[in-house]
N, C-alpha and C. Protein backbone atom coordinates (compact mmCIF):
# COMPACT_ATOMS: atom_id res chain seq x y z
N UNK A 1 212.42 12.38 73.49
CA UNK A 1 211.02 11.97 73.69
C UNK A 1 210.10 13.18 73.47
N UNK A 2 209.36 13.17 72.96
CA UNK A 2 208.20 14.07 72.42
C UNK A 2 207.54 14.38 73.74
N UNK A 3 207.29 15.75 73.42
CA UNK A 3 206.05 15.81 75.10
C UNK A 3 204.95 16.55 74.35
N UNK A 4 203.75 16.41 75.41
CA UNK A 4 202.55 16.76 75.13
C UNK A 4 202.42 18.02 74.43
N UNK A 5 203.09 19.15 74.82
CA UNK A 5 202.71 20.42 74.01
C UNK A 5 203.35 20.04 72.60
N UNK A 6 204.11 19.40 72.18
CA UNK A 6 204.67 18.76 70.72
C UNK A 6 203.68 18.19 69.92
N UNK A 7 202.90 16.99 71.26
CA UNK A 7 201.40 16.28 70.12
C UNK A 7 200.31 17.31 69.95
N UNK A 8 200.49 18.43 70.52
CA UNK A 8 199.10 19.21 70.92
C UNK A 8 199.90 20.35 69.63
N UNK A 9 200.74 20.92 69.57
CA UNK A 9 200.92 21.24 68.01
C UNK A 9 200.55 20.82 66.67
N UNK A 10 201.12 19.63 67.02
CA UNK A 10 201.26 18.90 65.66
C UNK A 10 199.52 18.35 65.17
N UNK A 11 198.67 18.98 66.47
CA UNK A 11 197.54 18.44 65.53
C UNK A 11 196.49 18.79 65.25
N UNK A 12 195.47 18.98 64.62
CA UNK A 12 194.35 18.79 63.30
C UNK A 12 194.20 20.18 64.06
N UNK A 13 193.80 20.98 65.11
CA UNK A 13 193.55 22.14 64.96
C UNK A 13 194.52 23.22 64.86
N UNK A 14 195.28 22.86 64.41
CA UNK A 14 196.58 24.32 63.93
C UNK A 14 197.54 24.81 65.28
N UNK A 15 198.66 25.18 65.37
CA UNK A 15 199.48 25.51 66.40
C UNK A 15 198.45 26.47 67.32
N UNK A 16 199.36 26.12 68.81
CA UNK A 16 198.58 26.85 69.88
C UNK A 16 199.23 27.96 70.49
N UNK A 17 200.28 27.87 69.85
CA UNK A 17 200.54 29.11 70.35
C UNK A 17 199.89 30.53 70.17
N UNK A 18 199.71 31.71 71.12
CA UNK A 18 199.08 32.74 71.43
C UNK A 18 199.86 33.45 70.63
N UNK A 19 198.97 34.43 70.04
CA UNK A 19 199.31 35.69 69.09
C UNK A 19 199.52 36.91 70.69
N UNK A 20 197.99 36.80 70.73
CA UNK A 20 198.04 37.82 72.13
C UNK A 20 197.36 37.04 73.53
N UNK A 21 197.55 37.83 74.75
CA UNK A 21 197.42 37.10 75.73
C UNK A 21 195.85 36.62 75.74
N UNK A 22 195.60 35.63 76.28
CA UNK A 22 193.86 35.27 76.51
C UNK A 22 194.17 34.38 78.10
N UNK A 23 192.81 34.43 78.41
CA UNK A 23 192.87 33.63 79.79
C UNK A 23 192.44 32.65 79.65
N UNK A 24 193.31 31.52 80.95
CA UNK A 24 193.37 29.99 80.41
C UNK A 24 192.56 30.34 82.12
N UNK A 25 191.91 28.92 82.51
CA UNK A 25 191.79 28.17 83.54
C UNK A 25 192.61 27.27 83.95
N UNK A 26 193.07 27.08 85.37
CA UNK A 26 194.00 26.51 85.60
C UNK A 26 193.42 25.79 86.71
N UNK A 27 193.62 23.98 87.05
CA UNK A 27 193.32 23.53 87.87
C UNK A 27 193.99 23.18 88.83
N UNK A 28 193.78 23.10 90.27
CA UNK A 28 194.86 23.05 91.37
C UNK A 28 194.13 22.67 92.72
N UNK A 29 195.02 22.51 93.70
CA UNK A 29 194.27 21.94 94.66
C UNK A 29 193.66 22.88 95.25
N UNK A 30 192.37 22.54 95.91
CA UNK A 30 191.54 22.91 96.44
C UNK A 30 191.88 23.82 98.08
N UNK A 31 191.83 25.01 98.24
CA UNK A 31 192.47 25.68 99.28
C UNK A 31 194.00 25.98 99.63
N UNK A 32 194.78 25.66 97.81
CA UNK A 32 195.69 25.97 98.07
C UNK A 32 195.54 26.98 96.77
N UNK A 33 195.02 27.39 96.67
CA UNK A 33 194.68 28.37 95.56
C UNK A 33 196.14 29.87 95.43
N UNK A 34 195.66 30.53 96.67
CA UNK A 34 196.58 31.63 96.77
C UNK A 34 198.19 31.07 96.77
N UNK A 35 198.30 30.47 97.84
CA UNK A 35 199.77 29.49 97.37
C UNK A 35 200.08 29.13 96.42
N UNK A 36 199.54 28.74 95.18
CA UNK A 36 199.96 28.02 93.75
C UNK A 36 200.07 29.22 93.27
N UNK A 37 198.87 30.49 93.15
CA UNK A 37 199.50 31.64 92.45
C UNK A 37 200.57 32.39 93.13
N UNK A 38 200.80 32.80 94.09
CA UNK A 38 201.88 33.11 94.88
C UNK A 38 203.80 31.97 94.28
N UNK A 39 203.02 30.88 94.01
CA UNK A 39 204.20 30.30 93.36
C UNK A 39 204.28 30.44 92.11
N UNK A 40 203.08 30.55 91.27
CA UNK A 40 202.95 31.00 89.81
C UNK A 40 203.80 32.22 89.71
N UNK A 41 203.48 33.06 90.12
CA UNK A 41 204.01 34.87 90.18
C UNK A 41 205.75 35.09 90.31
N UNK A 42 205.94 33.55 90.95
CA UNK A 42 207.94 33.91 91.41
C UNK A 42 208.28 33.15 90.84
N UNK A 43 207.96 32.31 90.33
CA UNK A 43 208.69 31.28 88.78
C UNK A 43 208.25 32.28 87.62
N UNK A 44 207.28 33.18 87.57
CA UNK A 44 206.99 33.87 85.87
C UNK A 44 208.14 35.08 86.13
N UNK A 45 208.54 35.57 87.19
CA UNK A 45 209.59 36.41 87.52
C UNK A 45 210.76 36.10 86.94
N UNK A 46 211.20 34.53 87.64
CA UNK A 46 212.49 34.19 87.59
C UNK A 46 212.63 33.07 86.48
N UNK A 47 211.17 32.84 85.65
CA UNK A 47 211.78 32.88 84.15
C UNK A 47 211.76 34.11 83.02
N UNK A 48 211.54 35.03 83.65
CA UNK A 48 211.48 36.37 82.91
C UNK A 48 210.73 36.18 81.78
N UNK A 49 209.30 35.60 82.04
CA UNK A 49 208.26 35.16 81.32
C UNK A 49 207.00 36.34 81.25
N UNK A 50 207.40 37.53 82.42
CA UNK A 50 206.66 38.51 82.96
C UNK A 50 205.65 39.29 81.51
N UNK A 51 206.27 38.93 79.70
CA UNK A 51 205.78 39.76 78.98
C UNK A 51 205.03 38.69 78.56
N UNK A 52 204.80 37.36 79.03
CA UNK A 52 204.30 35.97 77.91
C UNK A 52 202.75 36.20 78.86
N UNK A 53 203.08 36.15 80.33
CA UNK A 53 202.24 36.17 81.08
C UNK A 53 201.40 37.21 81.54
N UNK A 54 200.59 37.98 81.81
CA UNK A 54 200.32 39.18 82.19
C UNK A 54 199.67 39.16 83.53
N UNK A 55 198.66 37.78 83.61
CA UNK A 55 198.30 38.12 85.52
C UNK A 55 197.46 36.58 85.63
N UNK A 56 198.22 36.61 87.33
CA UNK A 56 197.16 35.01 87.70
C UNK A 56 196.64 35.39 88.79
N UNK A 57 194.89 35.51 88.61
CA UNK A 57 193.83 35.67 89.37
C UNK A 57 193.37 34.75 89.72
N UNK A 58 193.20 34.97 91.35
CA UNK A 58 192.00 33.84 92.32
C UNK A 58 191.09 34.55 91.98
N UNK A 59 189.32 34.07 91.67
CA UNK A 59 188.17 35.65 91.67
C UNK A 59 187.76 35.06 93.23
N UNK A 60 187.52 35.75 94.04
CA UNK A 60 187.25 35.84 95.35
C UNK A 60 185.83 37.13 95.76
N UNK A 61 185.32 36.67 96.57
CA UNK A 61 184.52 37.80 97.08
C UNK A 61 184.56 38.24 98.68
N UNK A 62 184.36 38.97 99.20
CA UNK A 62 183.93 39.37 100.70
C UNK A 62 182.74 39.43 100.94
N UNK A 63 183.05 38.45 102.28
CA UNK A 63 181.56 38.19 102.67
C UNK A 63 181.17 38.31 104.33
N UNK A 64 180.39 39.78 104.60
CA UNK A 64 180.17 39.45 106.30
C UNK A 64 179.76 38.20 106.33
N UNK A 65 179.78 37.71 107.62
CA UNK A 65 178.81 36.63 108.01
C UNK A 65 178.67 36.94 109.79
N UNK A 66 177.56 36.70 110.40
CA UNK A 66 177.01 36.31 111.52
C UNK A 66 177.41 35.56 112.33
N UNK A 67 178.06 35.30 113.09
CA UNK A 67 178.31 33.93 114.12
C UNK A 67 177.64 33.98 115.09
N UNK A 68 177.41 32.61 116.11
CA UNK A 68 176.41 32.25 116.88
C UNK A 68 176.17 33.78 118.00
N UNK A 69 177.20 34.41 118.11
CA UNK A 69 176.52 35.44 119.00
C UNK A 69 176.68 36.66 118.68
N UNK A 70 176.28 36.62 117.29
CA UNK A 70 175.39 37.43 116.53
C UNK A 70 176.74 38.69 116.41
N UNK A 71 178.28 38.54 116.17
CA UNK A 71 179.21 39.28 115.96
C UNK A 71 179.14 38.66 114.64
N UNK A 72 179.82 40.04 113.77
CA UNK A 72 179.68 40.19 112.15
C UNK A 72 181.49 39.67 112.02
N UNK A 73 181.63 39.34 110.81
CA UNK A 73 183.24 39.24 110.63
C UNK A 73 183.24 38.83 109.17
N UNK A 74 184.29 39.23 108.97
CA UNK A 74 184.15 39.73 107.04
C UNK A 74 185.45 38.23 106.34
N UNK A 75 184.91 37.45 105.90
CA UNK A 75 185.80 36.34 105.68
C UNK A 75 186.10 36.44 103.62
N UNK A 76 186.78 36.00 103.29
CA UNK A 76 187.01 36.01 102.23
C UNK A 76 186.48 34.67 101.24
N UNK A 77 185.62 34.31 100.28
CA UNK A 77 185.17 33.00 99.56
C UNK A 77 185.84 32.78 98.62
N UNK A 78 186.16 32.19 98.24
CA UNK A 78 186.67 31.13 96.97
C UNK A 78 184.96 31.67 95.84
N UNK A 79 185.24 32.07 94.87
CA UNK A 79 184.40 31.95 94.09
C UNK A 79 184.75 30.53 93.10
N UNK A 80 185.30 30.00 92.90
CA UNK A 80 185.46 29.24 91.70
C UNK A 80 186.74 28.37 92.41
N UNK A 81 186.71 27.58 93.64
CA UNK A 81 187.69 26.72 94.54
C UNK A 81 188.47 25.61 93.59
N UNK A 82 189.29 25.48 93.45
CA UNK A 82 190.12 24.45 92.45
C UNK A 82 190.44 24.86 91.55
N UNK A 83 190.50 26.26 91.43
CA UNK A 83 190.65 26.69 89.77
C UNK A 83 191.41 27.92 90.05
N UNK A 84 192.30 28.44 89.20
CA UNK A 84 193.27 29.52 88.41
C UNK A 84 193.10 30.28 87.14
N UNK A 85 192.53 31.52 87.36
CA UNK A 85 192.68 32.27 85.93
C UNK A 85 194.01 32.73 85.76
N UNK A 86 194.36 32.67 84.40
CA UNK A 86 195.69 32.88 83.76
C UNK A 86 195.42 33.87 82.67
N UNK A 87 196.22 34.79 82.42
CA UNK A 87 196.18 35.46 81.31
C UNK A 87 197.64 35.54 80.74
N UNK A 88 197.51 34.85 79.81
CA UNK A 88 198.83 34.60 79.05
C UNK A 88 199.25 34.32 77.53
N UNK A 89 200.04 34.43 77.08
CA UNK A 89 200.47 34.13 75.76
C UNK A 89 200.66 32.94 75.92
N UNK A 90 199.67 31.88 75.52
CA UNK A 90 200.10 30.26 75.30
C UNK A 90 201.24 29.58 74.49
N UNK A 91 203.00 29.38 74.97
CA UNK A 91 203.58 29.24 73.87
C UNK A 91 204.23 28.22 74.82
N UNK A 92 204.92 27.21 74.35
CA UNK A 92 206.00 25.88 75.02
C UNK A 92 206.27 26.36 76.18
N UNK A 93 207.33 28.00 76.59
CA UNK A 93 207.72 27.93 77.73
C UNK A 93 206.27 28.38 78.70
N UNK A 94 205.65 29.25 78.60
CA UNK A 94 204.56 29.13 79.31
C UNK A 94 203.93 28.17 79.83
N UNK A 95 203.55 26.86 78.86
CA UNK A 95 202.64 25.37 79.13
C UNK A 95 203.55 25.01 80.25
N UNK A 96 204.99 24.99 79.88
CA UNK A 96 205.88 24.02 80.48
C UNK A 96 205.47 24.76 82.54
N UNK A 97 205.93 26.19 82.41
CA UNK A 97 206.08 26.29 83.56
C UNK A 97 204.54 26.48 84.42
N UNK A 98 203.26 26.48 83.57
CA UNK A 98 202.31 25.81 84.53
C UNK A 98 201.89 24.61 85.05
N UNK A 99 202.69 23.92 83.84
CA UNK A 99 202.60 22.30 84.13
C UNK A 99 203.29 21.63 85.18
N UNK A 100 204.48 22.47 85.39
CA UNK A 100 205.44 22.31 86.39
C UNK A 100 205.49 22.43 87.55
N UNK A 101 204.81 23.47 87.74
CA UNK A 101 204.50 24.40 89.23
C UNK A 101 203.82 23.66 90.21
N UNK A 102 204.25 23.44 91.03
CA UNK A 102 203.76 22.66 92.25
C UNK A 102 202.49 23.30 93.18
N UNK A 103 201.28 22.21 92.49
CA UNK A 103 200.01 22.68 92.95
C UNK A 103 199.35 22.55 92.22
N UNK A 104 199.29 22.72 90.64
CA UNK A 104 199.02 22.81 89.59
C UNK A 104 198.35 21.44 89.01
N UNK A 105 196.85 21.20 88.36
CA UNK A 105 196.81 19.95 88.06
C UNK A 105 197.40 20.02 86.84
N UNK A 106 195.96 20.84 85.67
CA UNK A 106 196.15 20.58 84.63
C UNK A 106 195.28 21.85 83.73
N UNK A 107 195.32 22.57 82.75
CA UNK A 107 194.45 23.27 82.09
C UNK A 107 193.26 22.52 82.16
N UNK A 108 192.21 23.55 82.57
CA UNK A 108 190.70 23.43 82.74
C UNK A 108 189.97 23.05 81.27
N UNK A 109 189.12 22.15 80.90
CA UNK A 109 188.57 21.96 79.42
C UNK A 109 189.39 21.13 78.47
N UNK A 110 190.74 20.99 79.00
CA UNK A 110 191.57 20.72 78.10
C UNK A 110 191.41 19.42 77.54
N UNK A 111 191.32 19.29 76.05
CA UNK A 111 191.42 17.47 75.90
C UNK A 111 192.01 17.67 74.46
N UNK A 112 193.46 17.60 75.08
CA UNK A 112 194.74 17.32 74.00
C UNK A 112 195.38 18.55 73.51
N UNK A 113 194.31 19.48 73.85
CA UNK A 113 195.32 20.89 74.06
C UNK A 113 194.83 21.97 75.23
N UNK A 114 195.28 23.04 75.33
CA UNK A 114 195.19 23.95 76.32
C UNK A 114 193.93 25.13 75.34
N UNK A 115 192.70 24.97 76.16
CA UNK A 115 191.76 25.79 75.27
C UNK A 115 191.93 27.27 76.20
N UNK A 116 191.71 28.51 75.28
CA UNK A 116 191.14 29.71 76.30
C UNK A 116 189.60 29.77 76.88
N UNK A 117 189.62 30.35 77.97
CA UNK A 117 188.57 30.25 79.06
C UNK A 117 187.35 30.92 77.68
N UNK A 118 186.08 30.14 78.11
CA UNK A 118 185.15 30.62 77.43
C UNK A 118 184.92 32.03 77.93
N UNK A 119 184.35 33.49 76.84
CA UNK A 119 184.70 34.75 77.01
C UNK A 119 183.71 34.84 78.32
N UNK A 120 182.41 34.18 78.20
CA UNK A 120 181.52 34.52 78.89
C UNK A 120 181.71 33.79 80.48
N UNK A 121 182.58 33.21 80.47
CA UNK A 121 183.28 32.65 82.06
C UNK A 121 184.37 33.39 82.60
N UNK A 122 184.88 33.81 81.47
CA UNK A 122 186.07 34.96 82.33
C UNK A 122 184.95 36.27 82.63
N UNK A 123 184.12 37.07 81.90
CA UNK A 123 183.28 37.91 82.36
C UNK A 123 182.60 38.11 83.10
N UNK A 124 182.20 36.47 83.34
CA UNK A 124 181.40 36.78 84.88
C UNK A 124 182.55 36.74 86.00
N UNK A 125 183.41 35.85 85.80
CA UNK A 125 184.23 35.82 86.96
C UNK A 125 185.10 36.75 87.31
N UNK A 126 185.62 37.66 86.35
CA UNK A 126 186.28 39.13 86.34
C UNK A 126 184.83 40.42 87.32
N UNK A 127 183.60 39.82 87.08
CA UNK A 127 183.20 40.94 87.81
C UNK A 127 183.36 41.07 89.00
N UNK A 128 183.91 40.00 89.84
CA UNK A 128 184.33 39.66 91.05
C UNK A 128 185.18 40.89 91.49
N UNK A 129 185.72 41.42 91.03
CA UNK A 129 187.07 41.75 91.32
C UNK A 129 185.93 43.61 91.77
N UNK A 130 184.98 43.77 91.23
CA UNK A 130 184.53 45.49 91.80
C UNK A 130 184.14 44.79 92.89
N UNK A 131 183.36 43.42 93.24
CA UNK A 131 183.46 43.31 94.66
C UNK A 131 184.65 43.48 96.03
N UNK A 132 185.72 42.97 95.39
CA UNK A 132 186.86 43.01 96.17
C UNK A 132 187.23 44.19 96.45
N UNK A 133 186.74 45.54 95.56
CA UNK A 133 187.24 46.48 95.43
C UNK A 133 186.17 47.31 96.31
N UNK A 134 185.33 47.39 96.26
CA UNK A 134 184.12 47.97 97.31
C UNK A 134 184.07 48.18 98.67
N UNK A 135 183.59 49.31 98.74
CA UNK A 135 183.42 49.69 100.51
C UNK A 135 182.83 48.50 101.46
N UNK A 136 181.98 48.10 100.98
CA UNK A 136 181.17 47.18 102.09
C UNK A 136 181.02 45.96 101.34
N UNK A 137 181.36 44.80 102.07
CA UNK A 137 181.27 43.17 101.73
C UNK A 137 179.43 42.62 101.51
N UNK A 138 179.93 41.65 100.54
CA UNK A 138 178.30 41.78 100.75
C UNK A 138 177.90 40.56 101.88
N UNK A 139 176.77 40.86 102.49
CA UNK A 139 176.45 40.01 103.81
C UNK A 139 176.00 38.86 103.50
N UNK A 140 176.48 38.19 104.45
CA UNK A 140 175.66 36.59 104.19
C UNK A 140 174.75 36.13 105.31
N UNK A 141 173.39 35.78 104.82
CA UNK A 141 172.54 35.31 106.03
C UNK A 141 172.74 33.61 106.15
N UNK A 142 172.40 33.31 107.41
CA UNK A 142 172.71 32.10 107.82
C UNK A 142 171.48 31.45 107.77
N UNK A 143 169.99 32.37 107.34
CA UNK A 143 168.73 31.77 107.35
C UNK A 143 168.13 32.24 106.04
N UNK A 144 167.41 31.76 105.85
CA UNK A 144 166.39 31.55 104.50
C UNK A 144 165.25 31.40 104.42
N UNK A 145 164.08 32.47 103.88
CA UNK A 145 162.91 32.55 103.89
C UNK A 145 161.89 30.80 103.91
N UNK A 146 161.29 30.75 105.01
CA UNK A 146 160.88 28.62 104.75
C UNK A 146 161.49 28.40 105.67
N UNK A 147 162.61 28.72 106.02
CA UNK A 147 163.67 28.08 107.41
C UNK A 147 162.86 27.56 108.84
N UNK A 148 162.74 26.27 108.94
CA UNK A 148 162.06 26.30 110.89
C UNK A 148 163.13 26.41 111.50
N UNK A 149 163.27 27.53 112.85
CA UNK A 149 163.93 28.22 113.35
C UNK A 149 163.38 27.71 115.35
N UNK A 150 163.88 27.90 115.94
CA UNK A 150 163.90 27.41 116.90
C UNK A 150 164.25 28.75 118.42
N UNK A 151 163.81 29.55 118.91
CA UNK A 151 164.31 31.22 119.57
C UNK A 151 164.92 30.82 120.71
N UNK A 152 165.74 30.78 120.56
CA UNK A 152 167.10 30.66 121.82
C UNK A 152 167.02 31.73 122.86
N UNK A 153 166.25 32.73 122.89
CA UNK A 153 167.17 34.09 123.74
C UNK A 153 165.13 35.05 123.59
N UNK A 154 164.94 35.51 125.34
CA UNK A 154 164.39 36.16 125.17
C UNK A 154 162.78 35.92 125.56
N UNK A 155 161.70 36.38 125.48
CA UNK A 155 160.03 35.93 125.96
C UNK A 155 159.93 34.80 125.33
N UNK A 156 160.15 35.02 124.12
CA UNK A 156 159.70 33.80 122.93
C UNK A 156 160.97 32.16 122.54
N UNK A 157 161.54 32.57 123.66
CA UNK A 157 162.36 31.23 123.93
C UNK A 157 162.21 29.92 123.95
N UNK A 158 162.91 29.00 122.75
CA UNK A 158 162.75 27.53 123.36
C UNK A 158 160.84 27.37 121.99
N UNK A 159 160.82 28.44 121.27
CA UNK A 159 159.22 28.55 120.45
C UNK A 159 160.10 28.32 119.30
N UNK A 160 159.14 27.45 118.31
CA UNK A 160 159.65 27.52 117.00
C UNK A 160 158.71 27.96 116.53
N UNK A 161 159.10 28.37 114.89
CA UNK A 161 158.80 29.33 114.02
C UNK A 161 158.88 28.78 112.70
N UNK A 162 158.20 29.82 111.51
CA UNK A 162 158.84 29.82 109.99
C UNK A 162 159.71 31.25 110.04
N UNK A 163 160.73 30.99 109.54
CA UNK A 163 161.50 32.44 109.25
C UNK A 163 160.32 33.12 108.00
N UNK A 164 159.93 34.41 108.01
CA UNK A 164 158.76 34.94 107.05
C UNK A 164 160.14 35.78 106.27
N UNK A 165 160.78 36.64 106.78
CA UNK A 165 161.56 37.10 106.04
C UNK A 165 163.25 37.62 106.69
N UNK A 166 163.58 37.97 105.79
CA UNK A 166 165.35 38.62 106.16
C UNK A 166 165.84 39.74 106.24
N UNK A 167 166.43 40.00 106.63
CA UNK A 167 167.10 41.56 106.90
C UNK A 167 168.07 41.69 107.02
N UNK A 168 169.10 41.05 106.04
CA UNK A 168 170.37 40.57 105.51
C UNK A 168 171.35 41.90 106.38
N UNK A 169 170.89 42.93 106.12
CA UNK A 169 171.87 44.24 106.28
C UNK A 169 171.77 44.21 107.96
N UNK A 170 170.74 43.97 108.10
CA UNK A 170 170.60 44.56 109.79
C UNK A 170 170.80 43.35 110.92
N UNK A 171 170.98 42.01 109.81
CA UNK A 171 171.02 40.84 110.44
C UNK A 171 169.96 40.77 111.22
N UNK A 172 168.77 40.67 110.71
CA UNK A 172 167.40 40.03 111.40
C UNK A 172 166.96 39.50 110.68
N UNK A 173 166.00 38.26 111.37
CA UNK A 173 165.29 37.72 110.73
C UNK A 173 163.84 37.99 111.45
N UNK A 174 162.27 37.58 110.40
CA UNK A 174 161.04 37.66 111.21
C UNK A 174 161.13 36.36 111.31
N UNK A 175 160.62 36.22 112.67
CA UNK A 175 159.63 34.54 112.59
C UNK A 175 158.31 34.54 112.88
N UNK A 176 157.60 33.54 112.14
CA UNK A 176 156.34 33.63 112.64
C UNK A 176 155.91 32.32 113.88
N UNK A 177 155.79 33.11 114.77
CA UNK A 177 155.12 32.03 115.92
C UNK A 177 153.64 31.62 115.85
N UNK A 178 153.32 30.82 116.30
CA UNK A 178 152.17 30.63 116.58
C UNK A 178 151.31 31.23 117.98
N UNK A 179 150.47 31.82 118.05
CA UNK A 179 149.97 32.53 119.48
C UNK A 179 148.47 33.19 119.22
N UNK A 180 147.72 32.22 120.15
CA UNK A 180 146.18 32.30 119.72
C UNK A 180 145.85 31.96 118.86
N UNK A 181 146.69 30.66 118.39
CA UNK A 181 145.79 29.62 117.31
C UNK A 181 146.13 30.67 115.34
N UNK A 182 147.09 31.50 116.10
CA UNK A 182 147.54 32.26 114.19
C UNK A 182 149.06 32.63 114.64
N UNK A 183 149.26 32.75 113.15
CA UNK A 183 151.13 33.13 113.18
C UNK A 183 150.80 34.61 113.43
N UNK A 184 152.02 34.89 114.48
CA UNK A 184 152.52 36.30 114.90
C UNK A 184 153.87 36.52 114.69
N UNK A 185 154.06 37.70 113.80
CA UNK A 185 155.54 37.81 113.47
C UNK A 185 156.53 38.14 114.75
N UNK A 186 157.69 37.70 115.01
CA UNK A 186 158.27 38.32 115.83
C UNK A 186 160.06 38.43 114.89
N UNK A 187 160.67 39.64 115.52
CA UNK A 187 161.75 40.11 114.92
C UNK A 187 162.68 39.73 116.00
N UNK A 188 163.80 38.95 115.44
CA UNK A 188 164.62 38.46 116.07
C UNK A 188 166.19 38.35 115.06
N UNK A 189 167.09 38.96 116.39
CA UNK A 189 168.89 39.38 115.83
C UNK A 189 168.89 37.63 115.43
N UNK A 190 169.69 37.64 114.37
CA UNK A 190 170.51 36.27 114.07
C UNK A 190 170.83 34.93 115.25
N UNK A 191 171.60 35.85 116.53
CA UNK A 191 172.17 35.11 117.02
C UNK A 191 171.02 34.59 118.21
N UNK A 192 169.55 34.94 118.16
CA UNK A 192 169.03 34.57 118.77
C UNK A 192 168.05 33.49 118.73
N UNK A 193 168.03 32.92 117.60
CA UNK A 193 167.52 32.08 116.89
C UNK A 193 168.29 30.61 116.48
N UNK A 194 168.12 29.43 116.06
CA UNK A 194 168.74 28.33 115.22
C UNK A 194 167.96 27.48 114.88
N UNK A 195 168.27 27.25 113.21
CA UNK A 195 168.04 26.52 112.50
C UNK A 195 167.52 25.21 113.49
N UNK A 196 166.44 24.28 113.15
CA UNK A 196 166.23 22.97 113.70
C UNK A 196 166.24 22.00 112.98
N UNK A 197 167.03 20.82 113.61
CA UNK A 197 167.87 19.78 113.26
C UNK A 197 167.00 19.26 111.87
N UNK A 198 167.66 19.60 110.81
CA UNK A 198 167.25 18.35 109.75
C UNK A 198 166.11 19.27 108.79
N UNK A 199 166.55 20.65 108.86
CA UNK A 199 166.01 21.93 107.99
C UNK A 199 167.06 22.63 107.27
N UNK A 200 167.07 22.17 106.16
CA UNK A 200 168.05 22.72 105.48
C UNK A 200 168.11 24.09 104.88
């Protein structure tokens, strides 16, 4: 019986097999990302495929974030969730053992053959990787300039506000209150503040 990488040869755009390695996209389930490459990496071993293949990247970033009482903690994101970069020589045994691999949907773009990742999608997503590599994560605020904010903690408690601006690094935000009939900025830590219901 004929299989798919056979019809995907045999047609109108010329054999697919790889001269040199290029990166494919690879689709897979969603949060099992590191697991599928972690299984990618010990099947390309133990088919001694290690020269067809050269590397399977999650692009990921680090990201502080804020929690409700205003402690920092550095979590890791999915840049691109459901998906697998591959860099590989596209030839039968290669297709076969991504097709195989448990986790794995299907090549990204693909319709009737396995295309390489457009250059300008692997480039942005490769810049990921000086993030990973960097001293400091980059921070994530939990509020956004426009935000109505609500002051949990403090004189100005239980007062809502517009968030005016951010201070991503220092984790503050301004709000502007109202007091004597005009907005007055007040500076307030993250965790002293929350979003109000139905402000996105």
């Amino acid at each position: 019986m004929a299989s798919q990488f056979d019809d995907v040869e045999s047609g109108e755009n010329g054999p697919v097999e790889d001269e040199f390695p290029q990166w494919y996209i690879l689709k897979c389930q969603v949060n099992r990302e590191d697991r599928v490459k972690r299984e990618l990496e010990r099947r390309i071993q133990l088919s001694g495929l290690s020269d067809d293949v050269e590397e399977v990247y999650v692009p990921f970033e680090r990201v502080k974030e804020f929690g409700p009482n205003g402690r920092q903690r550095e979590v890791k994101h999915k840049v691109f969730p459901g998906y697998i970069l591959v860099k590989m020589k596209l030839n039968k045994d290669t297709w076969f053992l991504m097709r195989e691999t448990n986790g794995v949907g299907d090549f990204a773009g693909s319709s009737g053959r396995p295309m390489p990742a457009p250059p300008e999608d692997v480039e942005r997503l490769l810049r990921f990787r000086e993030g990973e590599k960097a001293e400091k994560p980059r921070v994530e605020s939990p509020y956004a300039v426009g935000d109505i904010v609500r002051i949990v903690s403090g004189s100005f408690a239980e007062t809502e506000g517009e968030v005016a601006s951010v201070d991503v690094n220092a984790g503050l935000v301004t709000v502007n209150v109202k007091m004597f009939g005009k907005d007055t900025p007040v500076q307030m830590e993250y965790w002293q503040v929350e979003r109000v219901n139905g402000n996105s």
